[in-house]
C-alpha atoms as a PDB file:
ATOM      1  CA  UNK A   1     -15.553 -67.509  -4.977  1.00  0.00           C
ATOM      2  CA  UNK A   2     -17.656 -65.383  -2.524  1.00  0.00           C
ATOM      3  CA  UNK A   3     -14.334 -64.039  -1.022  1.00  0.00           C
ATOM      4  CA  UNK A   4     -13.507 -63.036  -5.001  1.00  0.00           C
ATOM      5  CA  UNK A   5     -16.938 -61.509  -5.135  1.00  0.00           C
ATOM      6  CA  UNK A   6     -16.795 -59.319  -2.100  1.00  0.00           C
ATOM      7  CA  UNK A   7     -13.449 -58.219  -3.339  1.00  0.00           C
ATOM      8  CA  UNK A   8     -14.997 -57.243  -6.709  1.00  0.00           C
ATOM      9  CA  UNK A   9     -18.200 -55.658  -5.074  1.00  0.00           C
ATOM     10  CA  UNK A  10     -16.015 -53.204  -2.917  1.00  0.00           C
ATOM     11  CA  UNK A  11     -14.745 -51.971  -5.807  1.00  0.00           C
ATOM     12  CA  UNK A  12     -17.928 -50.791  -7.140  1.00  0.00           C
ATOM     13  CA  UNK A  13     -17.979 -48.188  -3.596  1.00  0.00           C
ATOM     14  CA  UNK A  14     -15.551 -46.140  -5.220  1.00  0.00           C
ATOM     15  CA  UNK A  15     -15.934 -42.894  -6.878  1.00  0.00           C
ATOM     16  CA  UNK A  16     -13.731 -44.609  -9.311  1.00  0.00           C
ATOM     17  CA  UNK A  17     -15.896 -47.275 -10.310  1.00  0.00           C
ATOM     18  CA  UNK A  18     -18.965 -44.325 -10.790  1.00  0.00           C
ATOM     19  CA  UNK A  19     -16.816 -42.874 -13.008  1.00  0.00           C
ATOM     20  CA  UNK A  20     -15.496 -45.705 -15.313  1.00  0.00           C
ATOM     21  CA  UNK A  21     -18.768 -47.221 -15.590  1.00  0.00           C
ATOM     22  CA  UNK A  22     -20.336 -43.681 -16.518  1.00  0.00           C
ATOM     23  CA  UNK A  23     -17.697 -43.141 -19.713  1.00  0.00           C
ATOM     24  CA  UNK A  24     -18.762 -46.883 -20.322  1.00  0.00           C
ATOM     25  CA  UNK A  25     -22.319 -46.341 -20.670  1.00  0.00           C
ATOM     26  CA  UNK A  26     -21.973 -43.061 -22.789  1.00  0.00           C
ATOM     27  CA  UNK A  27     -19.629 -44.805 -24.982  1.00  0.00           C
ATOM     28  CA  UNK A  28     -22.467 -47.501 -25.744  1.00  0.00           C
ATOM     29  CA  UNK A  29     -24.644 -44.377 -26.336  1.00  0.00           C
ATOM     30  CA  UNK A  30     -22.629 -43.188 -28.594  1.00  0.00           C
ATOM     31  CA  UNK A  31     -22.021 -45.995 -30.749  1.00  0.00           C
ATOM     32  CA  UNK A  32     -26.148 -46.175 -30.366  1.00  0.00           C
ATOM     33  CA  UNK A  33     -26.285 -49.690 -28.329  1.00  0.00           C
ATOM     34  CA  UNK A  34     -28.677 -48.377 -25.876  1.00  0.00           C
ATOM     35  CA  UNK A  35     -32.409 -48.964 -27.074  1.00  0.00           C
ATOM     36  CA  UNK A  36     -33.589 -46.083 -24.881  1.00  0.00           C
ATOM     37  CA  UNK A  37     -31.257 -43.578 -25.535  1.00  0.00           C
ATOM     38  CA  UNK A  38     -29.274 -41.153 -28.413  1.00  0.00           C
ATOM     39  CA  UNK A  39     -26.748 -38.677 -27.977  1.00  0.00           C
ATOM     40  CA  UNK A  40     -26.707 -35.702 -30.242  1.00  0.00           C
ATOM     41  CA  UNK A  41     -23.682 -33.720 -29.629  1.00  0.00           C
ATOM     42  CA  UNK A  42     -24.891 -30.888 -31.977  1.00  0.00           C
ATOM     43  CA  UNK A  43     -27.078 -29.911 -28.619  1.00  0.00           C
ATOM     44  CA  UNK A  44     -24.398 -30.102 -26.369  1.00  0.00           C
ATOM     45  CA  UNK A  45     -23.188 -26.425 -26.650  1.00  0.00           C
ATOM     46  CA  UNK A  46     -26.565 -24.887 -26.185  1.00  0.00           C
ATOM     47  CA  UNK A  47     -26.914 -26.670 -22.844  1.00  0.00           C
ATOM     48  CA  UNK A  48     -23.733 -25.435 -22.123  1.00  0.00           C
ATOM     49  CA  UNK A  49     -24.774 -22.006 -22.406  1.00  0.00           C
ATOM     50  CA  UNK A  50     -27.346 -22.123 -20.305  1.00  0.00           C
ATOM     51  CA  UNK A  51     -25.691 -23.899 -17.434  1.00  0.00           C
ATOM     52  CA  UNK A  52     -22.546 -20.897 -17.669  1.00  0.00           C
ATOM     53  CA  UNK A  53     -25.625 -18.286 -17.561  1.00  0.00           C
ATOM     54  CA  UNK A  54     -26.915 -19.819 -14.772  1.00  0.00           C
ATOM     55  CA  UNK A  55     -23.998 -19.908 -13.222  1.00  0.00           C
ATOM     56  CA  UNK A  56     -23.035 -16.342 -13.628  1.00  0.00           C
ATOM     57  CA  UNK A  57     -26.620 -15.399 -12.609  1.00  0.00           C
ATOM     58  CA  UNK A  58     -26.016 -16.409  -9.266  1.00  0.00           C
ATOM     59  CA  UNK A  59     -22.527 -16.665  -8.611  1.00  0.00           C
ATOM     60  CA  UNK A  60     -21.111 -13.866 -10.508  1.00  0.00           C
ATOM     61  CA  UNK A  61     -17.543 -13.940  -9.328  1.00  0.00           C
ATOM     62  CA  UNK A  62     -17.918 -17.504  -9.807  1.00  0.00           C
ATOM     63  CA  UNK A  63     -17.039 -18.364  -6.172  1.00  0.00           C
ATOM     64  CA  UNK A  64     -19.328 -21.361  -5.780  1.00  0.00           C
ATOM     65  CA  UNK A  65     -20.093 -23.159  -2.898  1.00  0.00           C
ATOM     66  CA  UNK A  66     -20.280 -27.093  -3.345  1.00  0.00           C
ATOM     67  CA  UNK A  67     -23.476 -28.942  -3.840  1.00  0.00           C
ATOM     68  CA  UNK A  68     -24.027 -29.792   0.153  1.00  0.00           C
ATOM     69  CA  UNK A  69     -26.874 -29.621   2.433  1.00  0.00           C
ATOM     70  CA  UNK A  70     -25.578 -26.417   3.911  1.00  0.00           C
ATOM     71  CA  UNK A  71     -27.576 -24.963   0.555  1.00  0.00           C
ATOM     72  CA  UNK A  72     -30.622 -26.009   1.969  1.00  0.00           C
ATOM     73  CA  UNK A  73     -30.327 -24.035   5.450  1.00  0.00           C
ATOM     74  CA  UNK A  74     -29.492 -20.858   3.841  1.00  0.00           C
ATOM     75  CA  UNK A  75     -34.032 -19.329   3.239  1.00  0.00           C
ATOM     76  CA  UNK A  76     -35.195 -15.970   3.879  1.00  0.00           C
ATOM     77  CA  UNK A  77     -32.014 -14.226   3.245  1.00  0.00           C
ATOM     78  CA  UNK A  78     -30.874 -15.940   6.137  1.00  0.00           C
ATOM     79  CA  UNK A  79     -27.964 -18.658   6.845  1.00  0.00           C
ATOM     80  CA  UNK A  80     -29.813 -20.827   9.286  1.00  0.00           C
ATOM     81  CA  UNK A  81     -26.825 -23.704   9.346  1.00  0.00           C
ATOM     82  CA  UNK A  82     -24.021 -20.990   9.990  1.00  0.00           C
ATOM     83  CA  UNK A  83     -23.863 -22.372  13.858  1.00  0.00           C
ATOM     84  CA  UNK A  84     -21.091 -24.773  12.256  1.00  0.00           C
ATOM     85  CA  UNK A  85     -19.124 -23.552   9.944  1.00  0.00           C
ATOM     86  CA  UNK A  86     -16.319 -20.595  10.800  1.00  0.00           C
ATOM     87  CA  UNK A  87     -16.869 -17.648  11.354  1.00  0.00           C
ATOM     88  CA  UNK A  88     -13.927 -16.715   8.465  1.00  0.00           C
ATOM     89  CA  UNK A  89     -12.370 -18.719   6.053  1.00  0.00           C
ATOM     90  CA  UNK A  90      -9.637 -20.727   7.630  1.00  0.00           C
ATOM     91  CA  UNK A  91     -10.553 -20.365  11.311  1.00  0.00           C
ATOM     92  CA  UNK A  92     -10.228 -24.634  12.913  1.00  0.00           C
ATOM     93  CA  UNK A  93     -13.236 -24.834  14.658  1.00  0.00           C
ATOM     94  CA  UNK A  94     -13.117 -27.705  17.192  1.00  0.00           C
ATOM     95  CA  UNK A  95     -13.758 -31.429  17.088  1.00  0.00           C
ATOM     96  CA  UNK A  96     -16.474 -31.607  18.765  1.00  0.00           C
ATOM     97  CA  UNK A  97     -17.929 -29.197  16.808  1.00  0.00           C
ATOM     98  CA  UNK A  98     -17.323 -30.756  13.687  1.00  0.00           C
ATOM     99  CA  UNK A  99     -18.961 -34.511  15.123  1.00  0.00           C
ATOM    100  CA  UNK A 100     -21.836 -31.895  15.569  1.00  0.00           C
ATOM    101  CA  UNK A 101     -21.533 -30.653  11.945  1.00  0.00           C
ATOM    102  CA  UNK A 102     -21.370 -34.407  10.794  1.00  0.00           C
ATOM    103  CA  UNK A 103     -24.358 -35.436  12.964  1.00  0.00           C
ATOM    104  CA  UNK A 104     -26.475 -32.728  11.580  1.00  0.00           C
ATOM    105  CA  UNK A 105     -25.836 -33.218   7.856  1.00  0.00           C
ATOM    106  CA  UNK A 106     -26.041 -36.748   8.118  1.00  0.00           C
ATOM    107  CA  UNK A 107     -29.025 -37.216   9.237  1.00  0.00           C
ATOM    108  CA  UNK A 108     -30.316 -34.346   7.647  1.00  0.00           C
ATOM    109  CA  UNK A 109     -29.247 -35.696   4.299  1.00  0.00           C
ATOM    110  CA  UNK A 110     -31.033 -38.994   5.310  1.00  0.00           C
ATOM    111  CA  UNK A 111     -34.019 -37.396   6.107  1.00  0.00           C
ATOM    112  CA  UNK A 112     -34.055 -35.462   2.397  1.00  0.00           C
ATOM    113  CA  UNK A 113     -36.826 -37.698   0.528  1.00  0.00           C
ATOM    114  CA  UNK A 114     -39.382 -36.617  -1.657  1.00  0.00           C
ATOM    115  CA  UNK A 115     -41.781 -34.383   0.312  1.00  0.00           C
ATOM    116  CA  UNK A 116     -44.728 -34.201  -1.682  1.00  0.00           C
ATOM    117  CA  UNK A 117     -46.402 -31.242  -4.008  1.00  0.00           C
ATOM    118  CA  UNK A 118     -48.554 -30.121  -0.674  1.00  0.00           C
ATOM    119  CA  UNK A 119     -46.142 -29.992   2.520  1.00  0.00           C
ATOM    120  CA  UNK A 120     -44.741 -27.209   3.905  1.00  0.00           C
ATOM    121  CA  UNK A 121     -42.950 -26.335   7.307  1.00  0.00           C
ATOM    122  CA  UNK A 122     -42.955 -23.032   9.272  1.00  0.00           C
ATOM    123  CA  UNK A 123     -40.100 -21.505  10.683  1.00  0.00           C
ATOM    124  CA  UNK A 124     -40.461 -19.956  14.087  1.00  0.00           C
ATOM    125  CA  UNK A 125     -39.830 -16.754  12.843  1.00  0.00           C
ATOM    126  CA  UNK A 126     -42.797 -17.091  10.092  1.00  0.00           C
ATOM    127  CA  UNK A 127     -40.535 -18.223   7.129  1.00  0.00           C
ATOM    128  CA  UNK A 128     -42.691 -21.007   5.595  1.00  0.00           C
ATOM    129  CA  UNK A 129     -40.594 -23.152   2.591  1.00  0.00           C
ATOM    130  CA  UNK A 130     -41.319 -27.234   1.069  1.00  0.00           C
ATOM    131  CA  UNK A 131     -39.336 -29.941  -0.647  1.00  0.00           C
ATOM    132  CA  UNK A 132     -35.226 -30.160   0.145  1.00  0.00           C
ATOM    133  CA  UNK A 133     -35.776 -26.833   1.944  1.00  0.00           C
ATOM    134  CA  UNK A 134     -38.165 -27.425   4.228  1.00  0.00           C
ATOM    135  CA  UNK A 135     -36.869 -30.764   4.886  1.00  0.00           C
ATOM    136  CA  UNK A 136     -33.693 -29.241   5.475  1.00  0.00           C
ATOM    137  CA  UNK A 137     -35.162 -26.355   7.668  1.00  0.00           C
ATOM    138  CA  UNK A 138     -37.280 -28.694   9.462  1.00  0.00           C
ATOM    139  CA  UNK A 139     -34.262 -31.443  10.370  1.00  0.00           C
ATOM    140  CA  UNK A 140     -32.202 -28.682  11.790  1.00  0.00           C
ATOM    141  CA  UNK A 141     -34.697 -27.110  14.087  1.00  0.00           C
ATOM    142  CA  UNK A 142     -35.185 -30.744  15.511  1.00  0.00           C
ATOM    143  CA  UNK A 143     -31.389 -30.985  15.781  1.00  0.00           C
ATOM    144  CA  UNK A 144     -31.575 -27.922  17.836  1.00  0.00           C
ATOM    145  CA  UNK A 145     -34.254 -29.272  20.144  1.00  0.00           C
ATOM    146  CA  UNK A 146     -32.250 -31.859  20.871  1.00  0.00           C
ATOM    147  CA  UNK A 147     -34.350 -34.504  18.883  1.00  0.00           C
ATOM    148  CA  UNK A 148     -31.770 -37.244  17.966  1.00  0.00           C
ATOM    149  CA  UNK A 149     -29.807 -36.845  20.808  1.00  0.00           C
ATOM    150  CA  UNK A 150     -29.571 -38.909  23.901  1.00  0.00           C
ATOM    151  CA  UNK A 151     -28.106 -36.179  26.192  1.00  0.00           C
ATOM    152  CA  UNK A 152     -30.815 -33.560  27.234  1.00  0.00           C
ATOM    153  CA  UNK A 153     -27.880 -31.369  28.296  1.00  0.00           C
ATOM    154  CA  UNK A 154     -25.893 -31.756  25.071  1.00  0.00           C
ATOM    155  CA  UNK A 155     -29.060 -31.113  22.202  1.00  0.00           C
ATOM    156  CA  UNK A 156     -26.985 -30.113  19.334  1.00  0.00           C
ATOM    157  CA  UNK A 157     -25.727 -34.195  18.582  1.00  0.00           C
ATOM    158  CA  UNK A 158     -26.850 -37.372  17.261  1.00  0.00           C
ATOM    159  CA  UNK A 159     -26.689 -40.464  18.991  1.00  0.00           C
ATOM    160  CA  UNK A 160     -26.891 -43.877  17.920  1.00  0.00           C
ATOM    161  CA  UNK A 161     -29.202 -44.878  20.814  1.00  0.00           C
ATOM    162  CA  UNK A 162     -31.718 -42.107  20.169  1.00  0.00           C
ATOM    163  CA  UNK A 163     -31.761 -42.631  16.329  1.00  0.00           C
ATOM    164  CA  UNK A 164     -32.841 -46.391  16.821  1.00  0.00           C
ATOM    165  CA  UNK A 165     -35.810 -45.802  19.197  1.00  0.00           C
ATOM    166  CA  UNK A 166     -36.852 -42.427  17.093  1.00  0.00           C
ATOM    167  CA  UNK A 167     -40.312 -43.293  15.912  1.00  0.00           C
ATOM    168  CA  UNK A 168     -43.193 -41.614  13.205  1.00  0.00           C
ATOM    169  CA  UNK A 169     -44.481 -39.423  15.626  1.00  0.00           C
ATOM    170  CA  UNK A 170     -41.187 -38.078  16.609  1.00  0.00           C
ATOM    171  CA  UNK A 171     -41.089 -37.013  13.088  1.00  0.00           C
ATOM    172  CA  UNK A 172     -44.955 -36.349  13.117  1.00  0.00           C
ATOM    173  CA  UNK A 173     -44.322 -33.399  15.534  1.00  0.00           C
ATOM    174  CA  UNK A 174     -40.718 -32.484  14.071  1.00  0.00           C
ATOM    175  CA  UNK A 175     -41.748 -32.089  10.797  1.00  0.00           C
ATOM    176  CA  UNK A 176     -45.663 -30.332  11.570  1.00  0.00           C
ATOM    177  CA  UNK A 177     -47.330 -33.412   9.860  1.00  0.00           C
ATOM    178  CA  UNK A 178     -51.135 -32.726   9.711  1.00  0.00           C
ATOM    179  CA  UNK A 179     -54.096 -34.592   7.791  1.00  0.00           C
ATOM    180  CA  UNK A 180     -54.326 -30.672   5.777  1.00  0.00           C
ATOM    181  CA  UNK A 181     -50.348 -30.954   5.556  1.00  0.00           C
ATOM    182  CA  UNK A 182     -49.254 -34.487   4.631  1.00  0.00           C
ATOM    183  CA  UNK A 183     -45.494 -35.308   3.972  1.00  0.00           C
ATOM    184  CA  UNK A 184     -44.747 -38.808   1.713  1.00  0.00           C
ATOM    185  CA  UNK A 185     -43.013 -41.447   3.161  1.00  0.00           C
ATOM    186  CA  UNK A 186     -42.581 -40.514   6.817  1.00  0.00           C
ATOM    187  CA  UNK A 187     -42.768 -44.201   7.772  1.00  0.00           C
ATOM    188  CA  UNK A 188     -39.438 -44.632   5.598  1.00  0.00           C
ATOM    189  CA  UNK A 189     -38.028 -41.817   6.872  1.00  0.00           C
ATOM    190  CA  UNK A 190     -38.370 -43.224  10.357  1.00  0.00           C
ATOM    191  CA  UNK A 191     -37.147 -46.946   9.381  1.00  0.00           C
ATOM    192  CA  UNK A 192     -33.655 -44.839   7.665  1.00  0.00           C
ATOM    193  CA  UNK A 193     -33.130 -43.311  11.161  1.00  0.00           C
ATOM    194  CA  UNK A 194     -33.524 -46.460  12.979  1.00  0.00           C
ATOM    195  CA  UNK A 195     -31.039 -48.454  10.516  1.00  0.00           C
ATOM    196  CA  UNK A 196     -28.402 -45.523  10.819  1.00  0.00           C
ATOM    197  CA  UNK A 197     -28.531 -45.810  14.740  1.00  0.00           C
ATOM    198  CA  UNK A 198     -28.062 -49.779  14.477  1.00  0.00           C
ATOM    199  CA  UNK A 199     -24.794 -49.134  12.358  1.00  0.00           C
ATOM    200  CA  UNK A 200     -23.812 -46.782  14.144  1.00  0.00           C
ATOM    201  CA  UNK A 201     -24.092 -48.754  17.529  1.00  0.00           C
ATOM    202  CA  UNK A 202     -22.347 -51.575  15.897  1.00  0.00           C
ATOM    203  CA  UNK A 203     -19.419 -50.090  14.628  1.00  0.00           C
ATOM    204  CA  UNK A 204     -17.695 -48.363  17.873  1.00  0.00           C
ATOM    205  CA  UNK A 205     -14.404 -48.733  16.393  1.00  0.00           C
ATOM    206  CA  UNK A 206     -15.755 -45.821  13.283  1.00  0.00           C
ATOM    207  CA  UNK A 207     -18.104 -43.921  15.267  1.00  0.00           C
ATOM    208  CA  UNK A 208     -16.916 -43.836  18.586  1.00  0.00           C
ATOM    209  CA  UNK A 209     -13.427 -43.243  18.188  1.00  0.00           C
ATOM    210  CA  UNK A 210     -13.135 -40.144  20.858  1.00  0.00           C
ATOM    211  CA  UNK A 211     -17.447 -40.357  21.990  1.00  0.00           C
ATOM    212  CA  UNK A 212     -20.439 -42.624  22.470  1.00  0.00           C
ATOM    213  CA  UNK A 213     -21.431 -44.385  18.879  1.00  0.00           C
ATOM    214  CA  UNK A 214     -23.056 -41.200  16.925  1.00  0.00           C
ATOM    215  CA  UNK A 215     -22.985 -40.958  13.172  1.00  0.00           C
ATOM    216  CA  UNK A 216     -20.233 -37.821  13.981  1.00  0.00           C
ATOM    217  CA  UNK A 217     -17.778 -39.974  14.854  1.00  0.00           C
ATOM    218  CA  UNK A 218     -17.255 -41.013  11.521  1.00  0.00           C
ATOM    219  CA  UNK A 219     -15.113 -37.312  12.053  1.00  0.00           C
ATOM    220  CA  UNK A 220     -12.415 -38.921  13.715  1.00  0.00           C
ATOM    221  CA  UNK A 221     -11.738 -41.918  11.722  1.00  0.00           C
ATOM    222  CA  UNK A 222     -11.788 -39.754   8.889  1.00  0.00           C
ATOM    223  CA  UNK A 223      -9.128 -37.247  10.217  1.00  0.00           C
ATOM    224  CA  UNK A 224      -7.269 -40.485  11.337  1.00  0.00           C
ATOM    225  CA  UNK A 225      -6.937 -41.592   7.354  1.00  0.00           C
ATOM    226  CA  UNK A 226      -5.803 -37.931   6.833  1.00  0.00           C
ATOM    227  CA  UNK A 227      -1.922 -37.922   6.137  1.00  0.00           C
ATOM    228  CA  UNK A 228      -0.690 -34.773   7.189  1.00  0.00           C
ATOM    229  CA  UNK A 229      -3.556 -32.834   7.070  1.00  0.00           C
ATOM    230  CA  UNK A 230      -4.427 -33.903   3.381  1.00  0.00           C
ATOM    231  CA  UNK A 231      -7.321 -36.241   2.840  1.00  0.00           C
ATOM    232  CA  UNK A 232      -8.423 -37.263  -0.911  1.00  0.00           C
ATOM    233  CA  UNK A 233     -11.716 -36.328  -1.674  1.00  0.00           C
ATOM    234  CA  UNK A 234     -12.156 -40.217  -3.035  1.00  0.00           C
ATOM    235  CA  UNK A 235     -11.421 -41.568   0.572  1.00  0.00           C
ATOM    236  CA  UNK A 236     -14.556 -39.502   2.046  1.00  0.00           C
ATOM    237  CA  UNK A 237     -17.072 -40.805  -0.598  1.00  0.00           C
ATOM    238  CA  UNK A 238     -15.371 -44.394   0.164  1.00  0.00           C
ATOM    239  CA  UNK A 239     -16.462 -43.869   3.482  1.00  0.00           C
ATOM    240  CA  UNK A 240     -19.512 -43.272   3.291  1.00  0.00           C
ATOM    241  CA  UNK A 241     -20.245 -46.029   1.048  1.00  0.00           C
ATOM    242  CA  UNK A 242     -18.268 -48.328   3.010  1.00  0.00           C
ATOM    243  CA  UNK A 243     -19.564 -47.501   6.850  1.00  0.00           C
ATOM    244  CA  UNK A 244     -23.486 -45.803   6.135  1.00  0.00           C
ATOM    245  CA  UNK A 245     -23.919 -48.076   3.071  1.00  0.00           C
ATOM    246  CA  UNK A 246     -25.626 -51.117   5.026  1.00  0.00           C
ATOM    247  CA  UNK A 247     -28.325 -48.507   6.155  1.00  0.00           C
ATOM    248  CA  UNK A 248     -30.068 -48.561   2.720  1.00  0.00           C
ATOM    249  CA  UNK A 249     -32.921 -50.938   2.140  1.00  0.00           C
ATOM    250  CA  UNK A 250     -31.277 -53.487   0.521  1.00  0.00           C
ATOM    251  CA  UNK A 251     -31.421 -53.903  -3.639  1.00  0.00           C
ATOM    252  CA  UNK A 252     -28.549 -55.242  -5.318  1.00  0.00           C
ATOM    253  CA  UNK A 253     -25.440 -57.523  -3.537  1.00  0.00           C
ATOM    254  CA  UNK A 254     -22.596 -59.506  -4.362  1.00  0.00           C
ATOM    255  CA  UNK A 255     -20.120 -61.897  -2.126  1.00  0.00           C
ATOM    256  CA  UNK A 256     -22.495 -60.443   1.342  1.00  0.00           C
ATOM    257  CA  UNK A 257     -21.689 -56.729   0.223  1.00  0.00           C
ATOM    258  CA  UNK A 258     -24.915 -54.197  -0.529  1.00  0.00           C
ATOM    259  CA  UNK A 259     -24.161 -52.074  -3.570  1.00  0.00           C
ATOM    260  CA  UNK A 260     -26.607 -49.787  -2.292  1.00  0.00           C
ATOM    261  CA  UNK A 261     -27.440 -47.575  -5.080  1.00  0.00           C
ATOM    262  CA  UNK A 262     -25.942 -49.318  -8.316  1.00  0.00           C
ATOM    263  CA  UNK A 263     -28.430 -50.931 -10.990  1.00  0.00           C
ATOM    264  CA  UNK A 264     -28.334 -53.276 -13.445  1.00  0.00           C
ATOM    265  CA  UNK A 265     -28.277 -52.128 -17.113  1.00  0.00           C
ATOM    266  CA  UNK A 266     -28.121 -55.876 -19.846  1.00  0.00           C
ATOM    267  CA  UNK A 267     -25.478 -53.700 -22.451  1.00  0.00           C
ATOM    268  CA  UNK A 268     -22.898 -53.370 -20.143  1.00  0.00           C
ATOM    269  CA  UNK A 269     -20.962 -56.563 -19.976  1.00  0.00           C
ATOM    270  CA  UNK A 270     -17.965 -57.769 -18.143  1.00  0.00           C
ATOM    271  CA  UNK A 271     -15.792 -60.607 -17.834  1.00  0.00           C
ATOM    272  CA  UNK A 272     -16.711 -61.308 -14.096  1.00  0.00           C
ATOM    273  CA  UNK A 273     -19.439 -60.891 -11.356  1.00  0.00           C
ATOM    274  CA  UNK A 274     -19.703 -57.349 -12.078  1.00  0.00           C
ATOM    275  CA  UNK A 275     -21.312 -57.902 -15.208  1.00  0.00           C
ATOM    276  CA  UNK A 276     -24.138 -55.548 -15.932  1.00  0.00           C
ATOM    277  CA  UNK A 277     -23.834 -53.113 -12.742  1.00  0.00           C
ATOM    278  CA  UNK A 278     -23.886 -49.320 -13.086  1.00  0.00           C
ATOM    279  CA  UNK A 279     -22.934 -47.531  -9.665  1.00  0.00           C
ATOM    280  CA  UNK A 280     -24.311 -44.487  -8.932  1.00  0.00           C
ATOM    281  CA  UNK A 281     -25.002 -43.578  -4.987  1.00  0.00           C
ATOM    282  CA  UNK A 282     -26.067 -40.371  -5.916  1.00  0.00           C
ATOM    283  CA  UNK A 283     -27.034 -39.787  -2.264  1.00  0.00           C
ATOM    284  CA  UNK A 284     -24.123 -40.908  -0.918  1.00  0.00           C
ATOM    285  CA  UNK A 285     -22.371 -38.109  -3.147  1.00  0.00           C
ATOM    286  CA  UNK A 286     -24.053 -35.430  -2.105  1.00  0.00           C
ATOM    287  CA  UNK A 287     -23.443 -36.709   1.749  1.00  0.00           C
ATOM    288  CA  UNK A 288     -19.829 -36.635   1.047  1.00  0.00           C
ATOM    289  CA  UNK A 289     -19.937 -33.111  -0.421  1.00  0.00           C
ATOM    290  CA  UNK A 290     -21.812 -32.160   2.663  1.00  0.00           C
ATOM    291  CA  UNK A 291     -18.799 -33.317   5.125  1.00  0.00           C
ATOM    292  CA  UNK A 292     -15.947 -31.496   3.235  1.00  0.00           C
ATOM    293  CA  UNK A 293     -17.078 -27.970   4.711  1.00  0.00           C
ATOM    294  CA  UNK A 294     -16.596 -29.353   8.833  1.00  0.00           C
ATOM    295  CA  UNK A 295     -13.678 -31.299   7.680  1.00  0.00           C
ATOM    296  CA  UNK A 296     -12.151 -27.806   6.231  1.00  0.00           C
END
C-alpha cells in the first residue's frame, strides 16, 4: 500500500495535478459547496479590465517578461542581474554560465521570505529598496562576493558544501541586519540554505552531473531530459518539485513523499489516498519560471 501511495503522491508534483485540482475547487465554488467562499461572475469582467490596463501601462507592446526573479534585480533604472542573461536575444551563453544563472536564482528565490514593514538594504551605489527587491538585491550582491560559494577564486557559484555550513550571521552581514533595521525570519532563512546544501550534496547524480554538488547542476540533468533541444515547460516545474522539494520544512506526506506545499481542504473528496489535498507550490512555480530564461 505505501508503494501505491508514493505512486499517488508523485502525482500531486505535477503542474498537472495544480491544475486539475484548481478547476475542482472552483467547480465546488460554483455550485456554492465551499462555506468560505462565492463566486460572482458578474465581477469577473471588471477585474479583467483592470488587469489588461495594467498590463498595457507597463508593457505597452505587450512584450512581457515572465514572472521570475530576474524582475526583482532590475531597481534604479538599472538591470542589476543582466551578468547572466545574453547580451541579444538568441545568443547560447555557456554552461557554466547558466549553472551560475541557476545557482543565483535558486537560492535567491529561497532566500525571498517575508521581509518585514521596516527593512531595507543599500546598494553600493546608494540605491536603497525592501521586501522581494531588496531581498533580491541583497542575495545577488552576496552571490557576487562569493558568499555561497566554496571556491574563493570562482565567487559567482553556489556550492552545496558552503550552503550547509552558511550560518545567521553570514546572512546578518549579507543582508545589513541591525537592531534599527530588523529583517523577519533570518533564522529560517538560514535553516532553508542549510537543507538545500544537504540535498544537494546527496544527490550527485542531479547536481553534479559535469561539477561538484551545487544547486546549478540541476542545469545539466535538465538539458539531459531535453529531446532535441525542446524541453516541456511541465518537466522543469517536475523538477523542481521532485529534486528541491525535500528542502521544505516538512507539512503534509504520503507513502515517504513530502507534498511540500499542498493543503488539505474537507470538500474535495477522492476515491483514494489523495482525498482532500489541494497542490499548490506556489514557490516552486515561480522557481521554475525563474530557470526558463538560462535554459533559453
Amino acid at each position: 500500500m505505501a508503494g501505491a501511495d508514493a505512486v499517488l503522491a508523485r502525482g500531486l508534483l505535477s503542474a498537472v495535478s495544480v491544475r486539475e485540482r484548481a478547476h475542482d475547487m472552483l467547480r465546488l465554488c460554483e455550485e456554492g459547496r465551499l462555506t468560505s467562499w462565492r463566486l460572482d461572475r458578474a465581477r469577473l469582467p471588471a477585474v479583467t479590465d483592470l488587469v489588461i490596463l495594467t498590463m498595457r501601462a507597463n508593457y505597452p507592446t505587450l512584450d512581457i517578461p515572465f514572472h521570475a526573479r530576474w524582475r526583482h534585480f532590475v531597481i534604479g533604472g538599472r538591470d542589476r542581474g543582466d551578468a547572466w542573461r545574453p547580451a541579444r536575444p538568441g545568443q547560447v551563453i555557456s554552461a557554466d554560465l547558466a549553472r551560475s544563472a541557476f545557482d543565483l536564482a535558486i537560492v535567491s528565490v529561497l532566500l525571498d521570505a517575508g521581509a518585514g514593514p521596516d527593512w531595507r538594504y543599500k546598494t553600493a551605489d546608494g540605491f536603497e529598496t525592501g521586501r522581494s527587491e531588496g531581498l533580491a538585491i541583497a542575495s545577488l550582491d552576496m552571490f557576487e562576493r562569493g558568499a555561497f560559494s566554496a571556491d574563493p577564486a570562482a565567487p559567482r557559484r553556489a556550492d552545496a558544501d558552503r550552503l550547509m555550513t552558511i550560518g545567521v550571521a553570514d546572512l546578518v552581514a549579507g543582508f545589513q541586519v541591525t537592531d534599527a533595521n530588523p529583517l523577519v525570519g533570518i533564522e529560517g532563512r538560514a535553516r532553508l540554505l542549510n537543507g538545500l546544501g544537504r540535498v544537494v550534496a546527496a544527490r550527485p547524480d542531479v547536481f553534479a552531473m559535469q561539477d561538484t554538488p551545487r544547486p546549478g547542476g540541476l542545469f545539466d540533468h535538465l538539458a539531459q531530459v531535453a529531446v532535441n533541444g525542446v524541453l516541456p515547460a511541465p518537466k522543469i516545474l517536475e523538477a523542481v518539485l521532485t529534486h528541491l522539494g525535500p528542502i521544505w520544512p516538512s507539512r503534509l506526506s504520503l507513502g515517504g513523499v513530502d507534498l511540500g506545499d499542498a493543503w488539505k481542504h474537507p470538500a474535495l473528496v477522492r476515491d483514494d489516498a489523495t482525498t482532500g489535498i489541494v497542490p499548490f507550490h506556489k514557490l516552486s512555480q515561480w522557481l521554475s519560471y525563474s530557470l526558463i530564461e538560462p535554459l533559453q
